[in-house]
N, C-alpha and C. Protein backbone atom coordinates (compact mmCIF):
# COMPACT_ATOMS: atom_id res chain seq x y z
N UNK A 1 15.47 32.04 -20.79
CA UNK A 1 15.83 30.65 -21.01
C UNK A 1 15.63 29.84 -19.75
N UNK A 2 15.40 28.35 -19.91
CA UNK A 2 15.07 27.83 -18.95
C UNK A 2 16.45 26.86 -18.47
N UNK A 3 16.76 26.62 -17.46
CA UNK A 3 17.70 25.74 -16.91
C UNK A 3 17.34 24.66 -16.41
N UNK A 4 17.97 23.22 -16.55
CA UNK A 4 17.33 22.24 -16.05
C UNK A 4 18.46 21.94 -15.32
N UNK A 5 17.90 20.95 -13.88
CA UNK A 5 18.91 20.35 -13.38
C UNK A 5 18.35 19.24 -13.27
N UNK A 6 19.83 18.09 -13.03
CA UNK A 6 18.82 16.98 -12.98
C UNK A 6 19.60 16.52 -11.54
N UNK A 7 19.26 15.60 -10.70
CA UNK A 7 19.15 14.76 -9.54
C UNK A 7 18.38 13.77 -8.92
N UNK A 8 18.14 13.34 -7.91
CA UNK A 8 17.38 12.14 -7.74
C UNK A 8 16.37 11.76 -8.28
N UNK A 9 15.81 10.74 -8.64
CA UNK A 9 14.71 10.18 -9.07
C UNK A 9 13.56 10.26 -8.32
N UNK A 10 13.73 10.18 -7.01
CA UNK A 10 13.26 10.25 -5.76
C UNK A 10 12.73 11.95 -5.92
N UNK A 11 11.67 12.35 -6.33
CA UNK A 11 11.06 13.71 -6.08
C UNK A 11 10.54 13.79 -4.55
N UNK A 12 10.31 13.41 -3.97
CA UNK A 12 9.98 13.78 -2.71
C UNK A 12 11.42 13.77 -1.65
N UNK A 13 12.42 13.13 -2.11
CA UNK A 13 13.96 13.21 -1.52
C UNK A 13 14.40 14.88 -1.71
N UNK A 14 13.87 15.33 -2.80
CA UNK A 14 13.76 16.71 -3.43
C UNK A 14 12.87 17.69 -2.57
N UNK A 15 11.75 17.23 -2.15
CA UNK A 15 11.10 18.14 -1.79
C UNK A 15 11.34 18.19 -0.55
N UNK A 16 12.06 17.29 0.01
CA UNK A 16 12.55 17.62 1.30
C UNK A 16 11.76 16.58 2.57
N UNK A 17 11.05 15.63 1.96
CA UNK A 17 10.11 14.68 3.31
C UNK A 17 10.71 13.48 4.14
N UNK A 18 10.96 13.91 5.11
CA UNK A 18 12.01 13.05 5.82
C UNK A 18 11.34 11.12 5.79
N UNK A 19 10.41 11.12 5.17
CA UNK A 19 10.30 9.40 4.81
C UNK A 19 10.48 9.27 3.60
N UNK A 20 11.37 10.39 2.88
CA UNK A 20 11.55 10.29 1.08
C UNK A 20 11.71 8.81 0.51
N UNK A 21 12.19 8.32 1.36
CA UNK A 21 12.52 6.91 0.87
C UNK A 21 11.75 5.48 0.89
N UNK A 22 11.05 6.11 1.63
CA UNK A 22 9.79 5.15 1.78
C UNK A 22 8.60 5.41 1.35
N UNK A 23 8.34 6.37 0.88
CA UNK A 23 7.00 6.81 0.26
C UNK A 23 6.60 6.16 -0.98
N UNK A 24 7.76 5.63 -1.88
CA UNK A 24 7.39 5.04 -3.39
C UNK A 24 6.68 3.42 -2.80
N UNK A 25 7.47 2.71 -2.04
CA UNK A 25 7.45 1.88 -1.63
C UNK A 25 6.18 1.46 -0.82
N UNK A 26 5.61 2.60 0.43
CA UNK A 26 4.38 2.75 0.68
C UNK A 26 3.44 2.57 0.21
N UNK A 27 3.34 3.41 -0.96
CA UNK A 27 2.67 3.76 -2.45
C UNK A 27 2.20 2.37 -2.65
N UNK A 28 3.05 1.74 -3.40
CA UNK A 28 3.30 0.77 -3.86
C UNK A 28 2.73 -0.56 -3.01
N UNK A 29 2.60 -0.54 -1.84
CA UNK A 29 1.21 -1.33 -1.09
C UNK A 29 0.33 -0.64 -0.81
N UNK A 30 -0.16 0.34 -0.71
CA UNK A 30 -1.43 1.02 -0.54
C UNK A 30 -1.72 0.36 -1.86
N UNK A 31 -1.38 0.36 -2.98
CA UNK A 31 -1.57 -0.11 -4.67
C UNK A 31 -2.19 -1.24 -4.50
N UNK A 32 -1.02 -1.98 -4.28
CA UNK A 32 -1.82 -3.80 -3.95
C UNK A 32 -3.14 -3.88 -3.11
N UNK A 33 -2.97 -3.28 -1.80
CA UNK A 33 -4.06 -3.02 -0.93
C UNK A 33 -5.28 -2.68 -2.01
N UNK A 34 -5.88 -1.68 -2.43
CA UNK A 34 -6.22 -1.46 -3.61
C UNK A 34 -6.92 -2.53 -4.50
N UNK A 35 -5.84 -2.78 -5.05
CA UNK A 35 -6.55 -3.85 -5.95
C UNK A 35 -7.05 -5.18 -5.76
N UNK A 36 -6.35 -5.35 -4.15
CA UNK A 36 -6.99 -6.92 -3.77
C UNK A 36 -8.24 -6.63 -3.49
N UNK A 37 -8.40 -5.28 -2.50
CA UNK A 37 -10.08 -5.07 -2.26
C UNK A 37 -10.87 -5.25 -3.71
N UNK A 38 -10.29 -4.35 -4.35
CA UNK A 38 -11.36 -4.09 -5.73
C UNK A 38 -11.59 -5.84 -5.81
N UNK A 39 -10.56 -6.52 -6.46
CA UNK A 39 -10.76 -7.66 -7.02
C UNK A 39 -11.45 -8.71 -5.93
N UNK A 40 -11.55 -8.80 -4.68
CA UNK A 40 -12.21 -9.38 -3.94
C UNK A 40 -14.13 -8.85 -3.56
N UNK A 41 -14.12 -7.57 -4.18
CA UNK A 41 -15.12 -7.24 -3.89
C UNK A 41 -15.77 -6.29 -2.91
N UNK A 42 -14.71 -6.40 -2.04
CA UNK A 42 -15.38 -6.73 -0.42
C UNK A 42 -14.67 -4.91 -0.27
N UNK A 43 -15.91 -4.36 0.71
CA UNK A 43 -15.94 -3.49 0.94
C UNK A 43 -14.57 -2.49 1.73
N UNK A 44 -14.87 -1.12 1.97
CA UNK A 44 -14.25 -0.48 2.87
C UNK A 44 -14.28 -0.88 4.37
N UNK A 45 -15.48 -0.78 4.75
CA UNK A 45 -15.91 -1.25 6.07
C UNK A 45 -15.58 -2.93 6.45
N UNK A 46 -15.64 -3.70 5.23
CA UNK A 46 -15.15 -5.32 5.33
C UNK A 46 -13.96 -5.10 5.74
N UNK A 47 -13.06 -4.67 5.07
CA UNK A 47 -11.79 -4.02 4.94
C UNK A 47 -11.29 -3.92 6.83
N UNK A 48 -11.86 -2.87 6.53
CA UNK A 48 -11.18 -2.35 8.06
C UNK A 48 -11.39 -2.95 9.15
N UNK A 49 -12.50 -3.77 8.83
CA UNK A 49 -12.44 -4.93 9.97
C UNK A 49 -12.25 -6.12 10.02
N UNK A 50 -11.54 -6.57 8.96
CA UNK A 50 -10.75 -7.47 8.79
C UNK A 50 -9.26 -7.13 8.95
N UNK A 51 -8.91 -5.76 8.96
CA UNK A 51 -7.47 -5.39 9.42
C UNK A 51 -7.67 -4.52 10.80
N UNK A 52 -8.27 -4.65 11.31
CA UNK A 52 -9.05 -4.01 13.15
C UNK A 52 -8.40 -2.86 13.19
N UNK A 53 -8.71 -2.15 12.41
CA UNK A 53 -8.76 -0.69 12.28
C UNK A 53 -9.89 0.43 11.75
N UNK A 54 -10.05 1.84 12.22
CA UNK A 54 -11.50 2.05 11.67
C UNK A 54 -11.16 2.41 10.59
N UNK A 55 -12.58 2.43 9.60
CA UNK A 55 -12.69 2.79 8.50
C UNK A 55 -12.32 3.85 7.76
N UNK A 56 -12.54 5.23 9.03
CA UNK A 56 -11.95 6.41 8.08
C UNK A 56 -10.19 6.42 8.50
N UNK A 57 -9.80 5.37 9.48
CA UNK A 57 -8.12 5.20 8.98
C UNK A 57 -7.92 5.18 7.68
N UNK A 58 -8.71 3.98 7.65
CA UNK A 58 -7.95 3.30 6.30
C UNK A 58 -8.27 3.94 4.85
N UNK A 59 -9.20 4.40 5.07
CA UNK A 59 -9.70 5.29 4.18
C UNK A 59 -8.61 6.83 3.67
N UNK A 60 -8.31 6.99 4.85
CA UNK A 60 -6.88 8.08 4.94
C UNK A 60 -6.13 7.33 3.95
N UNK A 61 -5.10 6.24 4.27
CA UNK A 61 -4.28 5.69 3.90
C UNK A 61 -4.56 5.21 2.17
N UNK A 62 -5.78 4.68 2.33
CA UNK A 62 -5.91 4.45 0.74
C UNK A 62 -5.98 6.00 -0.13
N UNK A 63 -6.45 6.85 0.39
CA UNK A 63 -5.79 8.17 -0.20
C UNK A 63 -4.91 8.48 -0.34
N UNK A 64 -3.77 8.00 0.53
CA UNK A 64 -2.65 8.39 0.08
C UNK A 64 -2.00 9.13 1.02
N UNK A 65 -2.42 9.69 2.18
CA UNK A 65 -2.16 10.21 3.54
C UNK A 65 -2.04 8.79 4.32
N UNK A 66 -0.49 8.34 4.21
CA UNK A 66 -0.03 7.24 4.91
C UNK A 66 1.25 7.74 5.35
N UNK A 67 1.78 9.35 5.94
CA UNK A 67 2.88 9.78 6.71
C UNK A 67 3.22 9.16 8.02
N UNK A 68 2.19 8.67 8.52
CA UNK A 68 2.27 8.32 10.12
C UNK A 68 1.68 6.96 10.56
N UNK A 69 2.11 6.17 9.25
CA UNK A 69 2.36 4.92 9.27
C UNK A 69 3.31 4.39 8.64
N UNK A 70 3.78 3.17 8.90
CA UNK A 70 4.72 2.49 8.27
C UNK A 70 4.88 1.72 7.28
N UNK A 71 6.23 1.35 6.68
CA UNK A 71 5.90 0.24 5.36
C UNK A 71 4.98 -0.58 6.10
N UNK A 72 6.39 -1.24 7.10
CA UNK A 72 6.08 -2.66 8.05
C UNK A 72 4.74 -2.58 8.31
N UNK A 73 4.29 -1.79 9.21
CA UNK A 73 2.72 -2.09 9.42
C UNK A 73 1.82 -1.72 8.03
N UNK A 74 1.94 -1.68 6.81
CA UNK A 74 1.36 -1.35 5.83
C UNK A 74 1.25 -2.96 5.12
N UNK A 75 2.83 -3.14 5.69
CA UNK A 75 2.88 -4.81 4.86
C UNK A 75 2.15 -6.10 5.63
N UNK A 76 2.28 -5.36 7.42
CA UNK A 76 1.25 -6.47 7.70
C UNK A 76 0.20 -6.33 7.24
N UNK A 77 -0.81 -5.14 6.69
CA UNK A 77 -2.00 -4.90 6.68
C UNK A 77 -2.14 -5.45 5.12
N UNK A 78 -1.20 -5.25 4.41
CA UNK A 78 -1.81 -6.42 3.18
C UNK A 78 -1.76 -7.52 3.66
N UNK A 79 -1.12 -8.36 4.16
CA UNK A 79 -0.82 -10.02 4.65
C UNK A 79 -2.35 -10.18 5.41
N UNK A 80 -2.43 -9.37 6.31
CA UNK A 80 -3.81 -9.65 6.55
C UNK A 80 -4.89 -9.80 6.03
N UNK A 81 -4.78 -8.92 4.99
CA UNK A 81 -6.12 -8.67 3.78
C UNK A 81 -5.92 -10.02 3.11
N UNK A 82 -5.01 -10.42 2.49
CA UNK A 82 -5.14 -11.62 1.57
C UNK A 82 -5.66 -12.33 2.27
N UNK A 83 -4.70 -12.91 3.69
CA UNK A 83 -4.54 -13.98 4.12
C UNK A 83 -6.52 -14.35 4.82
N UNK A 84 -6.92 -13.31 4.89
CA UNK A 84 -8.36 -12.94 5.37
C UNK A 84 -9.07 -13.27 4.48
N UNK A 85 -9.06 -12.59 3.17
CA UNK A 85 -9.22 -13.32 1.49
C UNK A 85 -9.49 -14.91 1.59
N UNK A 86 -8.51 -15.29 2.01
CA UNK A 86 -8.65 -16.51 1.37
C UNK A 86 -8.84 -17.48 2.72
N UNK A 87 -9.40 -17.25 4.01
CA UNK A 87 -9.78 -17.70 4.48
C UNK A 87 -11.51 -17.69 4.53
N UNK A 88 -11.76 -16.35 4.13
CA UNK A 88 -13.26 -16.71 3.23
C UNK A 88 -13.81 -16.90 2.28
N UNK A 89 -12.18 -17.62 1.83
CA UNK A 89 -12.75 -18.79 0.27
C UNK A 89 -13.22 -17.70 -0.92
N UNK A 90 -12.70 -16.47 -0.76
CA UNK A 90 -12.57 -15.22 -1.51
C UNK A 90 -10.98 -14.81 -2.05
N UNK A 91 -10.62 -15.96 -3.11
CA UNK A 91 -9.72 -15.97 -3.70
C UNK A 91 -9.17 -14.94 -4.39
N UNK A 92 -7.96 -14.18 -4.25
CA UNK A 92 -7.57 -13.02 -4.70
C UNK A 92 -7.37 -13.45 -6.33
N UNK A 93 -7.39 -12.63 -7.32
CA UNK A 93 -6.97 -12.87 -8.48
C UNK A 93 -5.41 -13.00 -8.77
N UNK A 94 -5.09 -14.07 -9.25
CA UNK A 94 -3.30 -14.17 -10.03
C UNK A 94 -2.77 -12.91 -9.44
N UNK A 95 -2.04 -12.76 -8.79
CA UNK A 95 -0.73 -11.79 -8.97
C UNK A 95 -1.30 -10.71 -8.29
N UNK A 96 -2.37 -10.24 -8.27
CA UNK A 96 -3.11 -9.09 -8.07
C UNK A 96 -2.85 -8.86 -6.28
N UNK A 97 -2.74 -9.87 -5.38
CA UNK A 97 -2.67 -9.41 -3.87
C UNK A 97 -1.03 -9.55 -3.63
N UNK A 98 -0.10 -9.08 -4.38
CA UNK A 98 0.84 -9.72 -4.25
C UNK A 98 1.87 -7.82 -4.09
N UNK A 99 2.95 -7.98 -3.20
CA UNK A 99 3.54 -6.87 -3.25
C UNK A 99 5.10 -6.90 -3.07
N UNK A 100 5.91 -5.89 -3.34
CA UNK A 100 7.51 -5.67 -3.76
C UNK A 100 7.90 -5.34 -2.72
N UNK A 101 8.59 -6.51 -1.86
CA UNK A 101 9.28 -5.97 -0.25
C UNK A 101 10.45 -5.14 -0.03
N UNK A 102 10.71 -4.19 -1.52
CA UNK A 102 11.55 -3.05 -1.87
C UNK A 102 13.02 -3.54 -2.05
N UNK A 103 13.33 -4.82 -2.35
CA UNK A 103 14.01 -5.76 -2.72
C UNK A 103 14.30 -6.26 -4.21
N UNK A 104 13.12 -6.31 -5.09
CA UNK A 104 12.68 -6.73 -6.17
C UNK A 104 12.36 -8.34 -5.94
N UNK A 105 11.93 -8.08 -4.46
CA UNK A 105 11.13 -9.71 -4.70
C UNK A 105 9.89 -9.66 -4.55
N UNK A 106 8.88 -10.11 -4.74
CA UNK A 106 7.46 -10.40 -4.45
C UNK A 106 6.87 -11.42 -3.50
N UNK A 107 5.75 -11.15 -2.97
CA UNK A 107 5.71 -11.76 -1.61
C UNK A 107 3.91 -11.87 -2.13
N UNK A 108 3.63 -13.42 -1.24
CA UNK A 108 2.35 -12.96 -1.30
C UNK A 108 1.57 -13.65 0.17
């Protein structure tokens, strides 16, 4: 027979990763990050040098290997992306560059 237990929602609080608590949240702008590129078009390499970092950083991070970075610097690095967006008149789509400052507010 099988036994279930139940506890946090938080599976990585479970597995034991001392940024358990920040990882959904991380996630969750790497996401936006993500989709503003897609929806803007604009490359990896545009990307990373519009946030002055190299390419196979960011490339890490959009994988999903973002341990040894932060929300904060994750959240400047979207603010940059938009705000970069739309200074070359490369308008993000509705809602799409927009992210959850782990609050339940949205920021863009």
């Amino acid at each position: 027979m099988f036994r279930f237990e139940y506890g946090t929602t938080n599976v990585y609080a479970l597995l034991g990763f001392a940024d358990a608590e920040d990882i959904p949240l991380k996630a969750e702008i790497v996401k936006d990050m993500t989709a503003c590129m897609r929806a803007s078009g604009i490359s990896l390499s545009e990307a990373a040098a519009m946030l002055g970092t190299l390419q196979s950083d960011l490339a890490l991070v959009l994988c999903g290997k973002f341990q040894d970075i932060g929300a904060d610097e994750l959240r400047g690095w979207l603010a940059r992306l938009t705000s970069r967006l739309w200074l070359r008149n490369i308008p993000p789509s509705e809602g799409i560059c927009t992210f959850n400052d782990g609050n339940g507010k949205s920021s863009r």
